[in-house]
Protein backbone atom coordinates (compact mmCIF):
# COMPACT_ATOMS: atom_id res chain seq x y z
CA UNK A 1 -17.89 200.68 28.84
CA UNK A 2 -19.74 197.88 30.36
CA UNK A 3 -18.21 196.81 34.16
CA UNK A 4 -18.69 193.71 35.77
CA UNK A 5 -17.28 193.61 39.12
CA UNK A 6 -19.66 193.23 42.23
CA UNK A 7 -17.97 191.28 44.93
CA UNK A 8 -20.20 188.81 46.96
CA UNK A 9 -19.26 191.03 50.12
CA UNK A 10 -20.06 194.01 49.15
CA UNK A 11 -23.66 192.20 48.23
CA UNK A 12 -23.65 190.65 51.64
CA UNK A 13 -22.38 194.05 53.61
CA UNK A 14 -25.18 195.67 51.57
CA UNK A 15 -27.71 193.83 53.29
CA UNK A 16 -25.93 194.29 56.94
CA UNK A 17 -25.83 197.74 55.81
CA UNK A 18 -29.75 198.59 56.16
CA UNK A 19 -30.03 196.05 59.36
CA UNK A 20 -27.77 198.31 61.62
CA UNK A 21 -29.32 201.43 60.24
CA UNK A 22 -31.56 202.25 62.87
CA UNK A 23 -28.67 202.22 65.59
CA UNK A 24 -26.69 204.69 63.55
CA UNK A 25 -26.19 208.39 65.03
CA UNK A 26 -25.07 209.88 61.33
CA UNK A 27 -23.25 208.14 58.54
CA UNK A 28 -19.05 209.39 57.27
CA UNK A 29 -19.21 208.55 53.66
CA UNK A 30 -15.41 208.91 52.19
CA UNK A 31 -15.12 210.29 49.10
CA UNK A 32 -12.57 210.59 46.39
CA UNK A 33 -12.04 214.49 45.88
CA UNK A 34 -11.50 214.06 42.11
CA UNK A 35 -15.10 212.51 41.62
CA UNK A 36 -16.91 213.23 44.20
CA UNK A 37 -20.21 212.65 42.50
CA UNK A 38 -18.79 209.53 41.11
CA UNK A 39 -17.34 207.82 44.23
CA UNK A 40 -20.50 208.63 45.88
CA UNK A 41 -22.62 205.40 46.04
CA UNK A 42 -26.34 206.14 45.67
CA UNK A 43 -27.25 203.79 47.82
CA UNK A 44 -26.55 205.94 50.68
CA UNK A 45 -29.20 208.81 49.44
CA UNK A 46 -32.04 205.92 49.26
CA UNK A 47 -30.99 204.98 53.18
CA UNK A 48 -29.78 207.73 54.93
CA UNK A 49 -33.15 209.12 55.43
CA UNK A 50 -32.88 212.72 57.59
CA UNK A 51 -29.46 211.00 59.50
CA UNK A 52 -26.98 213.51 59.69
CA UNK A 53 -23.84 213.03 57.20
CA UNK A 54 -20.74 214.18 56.76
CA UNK A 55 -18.77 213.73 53.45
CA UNK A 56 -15.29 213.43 53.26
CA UNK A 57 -13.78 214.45 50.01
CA UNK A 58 -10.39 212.30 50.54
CA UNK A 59 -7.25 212.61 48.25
CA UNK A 60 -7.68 216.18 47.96
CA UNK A 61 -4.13 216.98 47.23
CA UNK A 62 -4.62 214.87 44.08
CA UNK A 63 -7.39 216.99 42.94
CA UNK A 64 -7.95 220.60 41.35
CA UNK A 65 -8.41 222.57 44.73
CA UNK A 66 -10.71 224.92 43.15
CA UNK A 67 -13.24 222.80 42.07
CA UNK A 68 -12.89 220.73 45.64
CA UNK A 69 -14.11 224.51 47.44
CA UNK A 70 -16.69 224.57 44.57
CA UNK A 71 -17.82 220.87 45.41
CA UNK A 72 -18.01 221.14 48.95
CA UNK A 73 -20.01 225.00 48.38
CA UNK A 74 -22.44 222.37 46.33
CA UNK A 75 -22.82 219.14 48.58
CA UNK A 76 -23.74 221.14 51.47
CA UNK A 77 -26.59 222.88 50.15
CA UNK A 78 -28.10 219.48 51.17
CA UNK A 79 -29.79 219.31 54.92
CA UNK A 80 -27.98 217.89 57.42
CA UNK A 81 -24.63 217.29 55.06
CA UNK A 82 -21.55 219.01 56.17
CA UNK A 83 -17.89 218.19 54.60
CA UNK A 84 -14.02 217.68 54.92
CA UNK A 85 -11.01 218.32 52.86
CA UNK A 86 -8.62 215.73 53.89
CA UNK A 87 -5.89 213.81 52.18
CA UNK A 88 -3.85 210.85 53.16
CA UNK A 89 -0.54 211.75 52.72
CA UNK A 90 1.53 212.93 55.84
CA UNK A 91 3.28 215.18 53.93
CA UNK A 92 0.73 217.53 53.47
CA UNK A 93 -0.01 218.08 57.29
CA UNK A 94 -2.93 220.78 56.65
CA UNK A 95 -5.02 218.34 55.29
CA UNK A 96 -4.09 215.37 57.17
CA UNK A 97 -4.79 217.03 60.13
CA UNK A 98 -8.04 217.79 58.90
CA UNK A 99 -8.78 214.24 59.25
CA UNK A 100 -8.44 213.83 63.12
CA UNK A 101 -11.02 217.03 63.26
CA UNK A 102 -13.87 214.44 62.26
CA UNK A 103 -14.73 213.45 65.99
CA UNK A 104 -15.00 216.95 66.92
CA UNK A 105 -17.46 217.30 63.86
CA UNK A 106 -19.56 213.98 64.86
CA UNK A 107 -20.16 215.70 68.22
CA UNK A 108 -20.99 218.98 66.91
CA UNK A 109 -23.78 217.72 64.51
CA UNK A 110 -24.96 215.03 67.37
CA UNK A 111 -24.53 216.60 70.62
CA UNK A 112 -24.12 214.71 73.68
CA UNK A 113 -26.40 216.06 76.47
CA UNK A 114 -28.25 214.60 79.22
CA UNK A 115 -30.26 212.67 77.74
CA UNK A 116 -28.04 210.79 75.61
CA UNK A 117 -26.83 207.56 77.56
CA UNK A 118 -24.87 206.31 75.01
CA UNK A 119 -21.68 207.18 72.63
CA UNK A 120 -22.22 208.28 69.57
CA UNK A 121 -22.71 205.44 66.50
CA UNK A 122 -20.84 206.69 63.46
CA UNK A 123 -21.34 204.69 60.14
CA UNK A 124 -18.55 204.74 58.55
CA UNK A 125 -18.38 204.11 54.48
CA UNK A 126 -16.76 204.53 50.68
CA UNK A 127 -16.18 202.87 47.83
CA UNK A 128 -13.35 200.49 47.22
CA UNK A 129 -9.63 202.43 46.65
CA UNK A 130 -11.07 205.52 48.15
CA UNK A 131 -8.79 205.46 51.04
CA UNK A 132 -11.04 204.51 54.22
CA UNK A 133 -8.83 202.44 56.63
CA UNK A 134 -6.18 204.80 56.15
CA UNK A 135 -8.33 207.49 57.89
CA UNK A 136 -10.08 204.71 60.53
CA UNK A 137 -6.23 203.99 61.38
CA UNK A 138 -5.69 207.61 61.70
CA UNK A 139 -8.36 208.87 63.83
CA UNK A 140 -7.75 205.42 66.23
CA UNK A 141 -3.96 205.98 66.26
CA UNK A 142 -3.21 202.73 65.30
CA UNK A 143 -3.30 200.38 62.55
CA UNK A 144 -6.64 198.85 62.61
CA UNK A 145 -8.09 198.93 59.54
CA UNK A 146 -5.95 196.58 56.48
CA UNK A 147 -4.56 199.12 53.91
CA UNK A 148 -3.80 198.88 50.25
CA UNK A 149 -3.90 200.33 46.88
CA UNK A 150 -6.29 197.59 45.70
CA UNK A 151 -10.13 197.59 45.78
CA UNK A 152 -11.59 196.04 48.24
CA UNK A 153 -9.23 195.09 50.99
CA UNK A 154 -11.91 195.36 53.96
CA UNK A 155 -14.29 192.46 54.01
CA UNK A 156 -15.68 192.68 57.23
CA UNK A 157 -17.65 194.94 59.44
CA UNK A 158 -15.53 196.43 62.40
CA UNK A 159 -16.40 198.00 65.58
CA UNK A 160 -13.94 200.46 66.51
CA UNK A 161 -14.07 202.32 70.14
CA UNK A 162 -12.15 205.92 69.21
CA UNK A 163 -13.03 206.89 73.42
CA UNK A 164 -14.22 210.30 73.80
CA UNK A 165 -18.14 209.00 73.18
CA UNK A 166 -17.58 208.05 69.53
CA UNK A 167 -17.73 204.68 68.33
CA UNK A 168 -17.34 204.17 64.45
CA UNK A 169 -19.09 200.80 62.14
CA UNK A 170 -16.79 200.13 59.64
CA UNK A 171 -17.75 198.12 56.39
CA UNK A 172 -16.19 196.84 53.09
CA UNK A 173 -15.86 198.92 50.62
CA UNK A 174 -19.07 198.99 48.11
CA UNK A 175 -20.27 199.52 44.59
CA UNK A 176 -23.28 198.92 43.41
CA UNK A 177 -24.24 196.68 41.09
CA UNK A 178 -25.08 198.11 38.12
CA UNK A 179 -23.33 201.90 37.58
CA UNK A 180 -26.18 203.27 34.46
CA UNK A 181 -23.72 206.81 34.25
CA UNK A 182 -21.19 205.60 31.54
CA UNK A 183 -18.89 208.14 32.15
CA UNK A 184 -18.84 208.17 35.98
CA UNK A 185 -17.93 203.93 34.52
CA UNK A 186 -15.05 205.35 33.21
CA UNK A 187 -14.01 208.04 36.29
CA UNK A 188 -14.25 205.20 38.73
CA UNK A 189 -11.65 203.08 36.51
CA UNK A 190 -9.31 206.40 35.69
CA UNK A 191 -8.89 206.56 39.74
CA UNK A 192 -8.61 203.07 40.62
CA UNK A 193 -11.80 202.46 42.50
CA UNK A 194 -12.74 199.27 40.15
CA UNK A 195 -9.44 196.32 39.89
CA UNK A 196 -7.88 196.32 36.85
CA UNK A 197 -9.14 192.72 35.70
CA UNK A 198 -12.56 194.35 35.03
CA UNK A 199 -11.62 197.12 32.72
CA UNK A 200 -9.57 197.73 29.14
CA UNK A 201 -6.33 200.15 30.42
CA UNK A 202 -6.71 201.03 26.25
CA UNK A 203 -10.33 202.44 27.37
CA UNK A 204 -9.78 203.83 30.38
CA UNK A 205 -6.67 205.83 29.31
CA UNK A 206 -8.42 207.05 25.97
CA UNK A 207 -11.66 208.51 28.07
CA UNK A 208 -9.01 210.49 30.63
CA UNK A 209 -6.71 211.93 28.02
CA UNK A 210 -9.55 213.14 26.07
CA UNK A 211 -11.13 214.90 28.97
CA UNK A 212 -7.71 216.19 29.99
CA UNK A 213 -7.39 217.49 26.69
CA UNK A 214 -9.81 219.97 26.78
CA UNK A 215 -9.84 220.73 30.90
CA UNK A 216 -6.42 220.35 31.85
CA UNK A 217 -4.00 220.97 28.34
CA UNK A 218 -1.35 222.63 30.14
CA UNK A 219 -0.68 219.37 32.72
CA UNK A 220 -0.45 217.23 29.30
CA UNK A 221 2.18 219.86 27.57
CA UNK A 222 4.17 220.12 30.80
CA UNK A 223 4.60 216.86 31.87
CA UNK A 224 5.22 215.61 28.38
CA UNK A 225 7.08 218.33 26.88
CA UNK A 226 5.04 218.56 24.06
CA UNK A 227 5.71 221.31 21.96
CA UNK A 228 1.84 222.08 21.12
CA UNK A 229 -1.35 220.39 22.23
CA UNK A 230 -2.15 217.07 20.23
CA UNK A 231 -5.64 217.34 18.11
CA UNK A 232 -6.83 214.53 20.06
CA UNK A 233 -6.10 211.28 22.01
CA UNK A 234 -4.72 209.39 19.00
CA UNK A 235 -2.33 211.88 18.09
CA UNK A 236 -1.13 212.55 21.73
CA UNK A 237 -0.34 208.82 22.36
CA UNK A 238 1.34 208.64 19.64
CA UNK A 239 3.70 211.59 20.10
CA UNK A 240 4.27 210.39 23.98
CA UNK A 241 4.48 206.45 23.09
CA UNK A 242 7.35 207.33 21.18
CA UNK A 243 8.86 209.43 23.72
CA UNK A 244 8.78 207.03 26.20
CA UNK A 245 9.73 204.12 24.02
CA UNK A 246 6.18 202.03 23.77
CA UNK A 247 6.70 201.07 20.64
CA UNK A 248 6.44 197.22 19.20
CA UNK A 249 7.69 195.16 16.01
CA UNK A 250 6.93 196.98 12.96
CA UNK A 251 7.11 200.78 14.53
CA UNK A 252 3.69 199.99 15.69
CA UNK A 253 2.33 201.89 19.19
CA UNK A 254 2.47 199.99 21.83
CA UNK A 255 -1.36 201.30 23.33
CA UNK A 256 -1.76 199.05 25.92
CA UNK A 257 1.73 199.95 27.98
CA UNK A 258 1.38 203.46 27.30
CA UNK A 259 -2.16 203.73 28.45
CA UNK A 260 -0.95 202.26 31.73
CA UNK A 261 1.86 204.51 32.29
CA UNK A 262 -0.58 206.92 31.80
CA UNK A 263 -3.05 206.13 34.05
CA UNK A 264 -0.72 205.23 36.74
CA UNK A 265 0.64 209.05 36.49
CA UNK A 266 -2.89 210.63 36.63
CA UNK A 267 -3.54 208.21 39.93
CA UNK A 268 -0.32 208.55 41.67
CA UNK A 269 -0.72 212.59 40.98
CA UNK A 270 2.38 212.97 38.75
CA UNK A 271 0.40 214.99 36.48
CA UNK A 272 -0.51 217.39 38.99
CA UNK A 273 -3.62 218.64 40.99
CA UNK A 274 -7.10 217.32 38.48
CA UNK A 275 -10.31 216.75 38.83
CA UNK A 276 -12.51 215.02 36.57
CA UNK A 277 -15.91 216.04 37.29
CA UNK A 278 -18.17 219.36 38.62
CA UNK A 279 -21.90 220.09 39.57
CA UNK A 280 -22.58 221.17 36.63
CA UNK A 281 -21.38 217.92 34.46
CA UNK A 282 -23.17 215.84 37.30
CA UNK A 283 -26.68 217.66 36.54
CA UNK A 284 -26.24 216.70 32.88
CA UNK A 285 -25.17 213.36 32.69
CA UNK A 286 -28.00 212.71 35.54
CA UNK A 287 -30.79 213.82 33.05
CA UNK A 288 -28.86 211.65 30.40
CA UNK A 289 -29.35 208.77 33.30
CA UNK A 290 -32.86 209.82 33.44
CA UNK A 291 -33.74 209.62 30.08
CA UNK A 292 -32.08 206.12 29.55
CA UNK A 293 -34.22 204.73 32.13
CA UNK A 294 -37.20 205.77 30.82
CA UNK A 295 -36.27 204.57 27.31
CA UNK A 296 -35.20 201.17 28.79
CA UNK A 297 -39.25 201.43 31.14
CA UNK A 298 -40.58 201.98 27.62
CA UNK A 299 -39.14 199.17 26.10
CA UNK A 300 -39.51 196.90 29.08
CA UNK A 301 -43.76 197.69 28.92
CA UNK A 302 -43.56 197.37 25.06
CA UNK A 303 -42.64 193.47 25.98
CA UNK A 304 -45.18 193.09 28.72
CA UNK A 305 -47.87 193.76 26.51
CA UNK A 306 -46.26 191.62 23.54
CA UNK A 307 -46.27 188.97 25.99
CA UNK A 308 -50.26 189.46 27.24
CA UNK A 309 -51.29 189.49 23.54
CA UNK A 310 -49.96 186.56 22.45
CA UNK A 311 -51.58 184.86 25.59
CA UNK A 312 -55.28 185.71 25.04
């Protein structure tokens, strides 16, 4: 799955990005807990140089909690990277709460001691949909941030005084332009981190049902009621189009309103607590990266020197 959807802001707040770099104490990249590896924009590992930076793996009651422990075992093994478990639903007050222990964190990773004159300058970032102004609005007590559940709502740096030393640099949600890892294509979609417009539903909903196939069966069967697990995507939209009534003229499925309903229920967390990726799929698909660039260098040369040959 090819996606095309880059926003001229997120190009422009880019840009901004690496200009008010050198003011910045340590850098809050939000995360979504279900792909953490995903939802984390690479970007940030070619700036961030030795800055200190803590990841917030957000939506965590949505995802497998498990594999979030396992995850945040994993993405501190890095220098200077510590990490959160928040969510942000009020119903689940352990977690929530979680989120208003980030200033506490900021000052224990960048003390403030006599010779510091100044508050502390917290970057403050995530991709679209991941849930950002919800937690800006939380830790400044009031709504300051615009909310929503579609990508890219902020648009605009913000400077936001939180008192207590800690001042946090908001910007717009942003991809990047050109996401190589199919599958983490296809993650970013399933959650809602990428608008609708720019991606097939039929696509989408056939990638996530075959990976909850094999990881998460017994979500599918209960949720469903399906009497035995379905041999494969195909089969199990067919057995719960007909369930739920997707079906058009001629007894033909309906694939493109049952693949949203069932998208919408793995985002909204009606089919319970999953996530979609781990370490160990990351290290994988990041040698599969690897070797895809080096096929596309290859080719890339192998045009260069077609193109000096026919010149002399």
């Amino acid at each position: 799955m090819q996606i095309q959807w880059y926003p001229g802001h997120m190009y422009k707040a880019s840009k901004e990005l690496k200009k008010i770099l050198p003011n910045v104490d340590l850098l809050i990249e939000i995360l979504d807990a279900r792909i953490p590896f995903s939802s984390e924009n690479p970007m940030l590992a070619d700036i961030r140089g030795d800055k200190p930076c803590i990841k917030v793996l957000n939506k965590s009651d949505l995802a497998d909690p498990e594999t979030t422990k396992y995850w945040q075992s994993f993405l501190e093994k890095d220098k200077g990277v510590k990490t959160l478990a928040v969510t942000n639903q009020k119903t689940h007050a352990h977690h929530f709460s979680k989120a208003q222990a980030l200033p506490d964190l900021c000052r224990k990773m960048i003390p403030i001691g006599k010779n510091r004159d100044r508050a502390i300058h917290a970057l403050i970032m995530g991709i679209p949909n991941v849930g950002k102004s919800t937690i800006i609005n939380t830790l400044a007590g009031r709504t300051i941030a615009k909310t929503g559940n579609e990508p890219a709502v902020t648009k605009h740096q913000q400077r936001i005084d939180l008192g207590n030393g800690i001042v946090l640099l908001d910007t717009p949600g942003m991809l990047w332009p050109n996401i190589e890892n199919q599958n983490s294509g296809y993650r970013l979609a399933s959650t809602g981190a990428i608008k609708d417009t720019a991606l097939e539903y039929e696509d989408v909903a056939s990638y996530l049902a075959e990976y909850l196939l094999k990881k998460y069966p017994e979500r599918l069967t209960e949720r469903y009621q399906l009497d035995e697990i379905p041999r494969d995507e195909y089969e199990f939209f067919n057995i719960i189009g007909k369930k739920r009534g997707c079906i058009r003229a001629g007894n033909h499925l309906d694939l493109y309103r049952i693949s949203k309903i069932f998208v919408t229920e793995f985002r909204d967390g009606t089919l319970g607590e999953i996530t979609l990726e781990t370490p160990e799929m990351m290290k994988k698909e990041i040698v599969e990266v690897n070797k895809i660039r080096e096929i596309k260098a290859a080719k890339k040369e192998a045009r260069r020197a077609r193109r000096k040959s026919k010149k002399k």
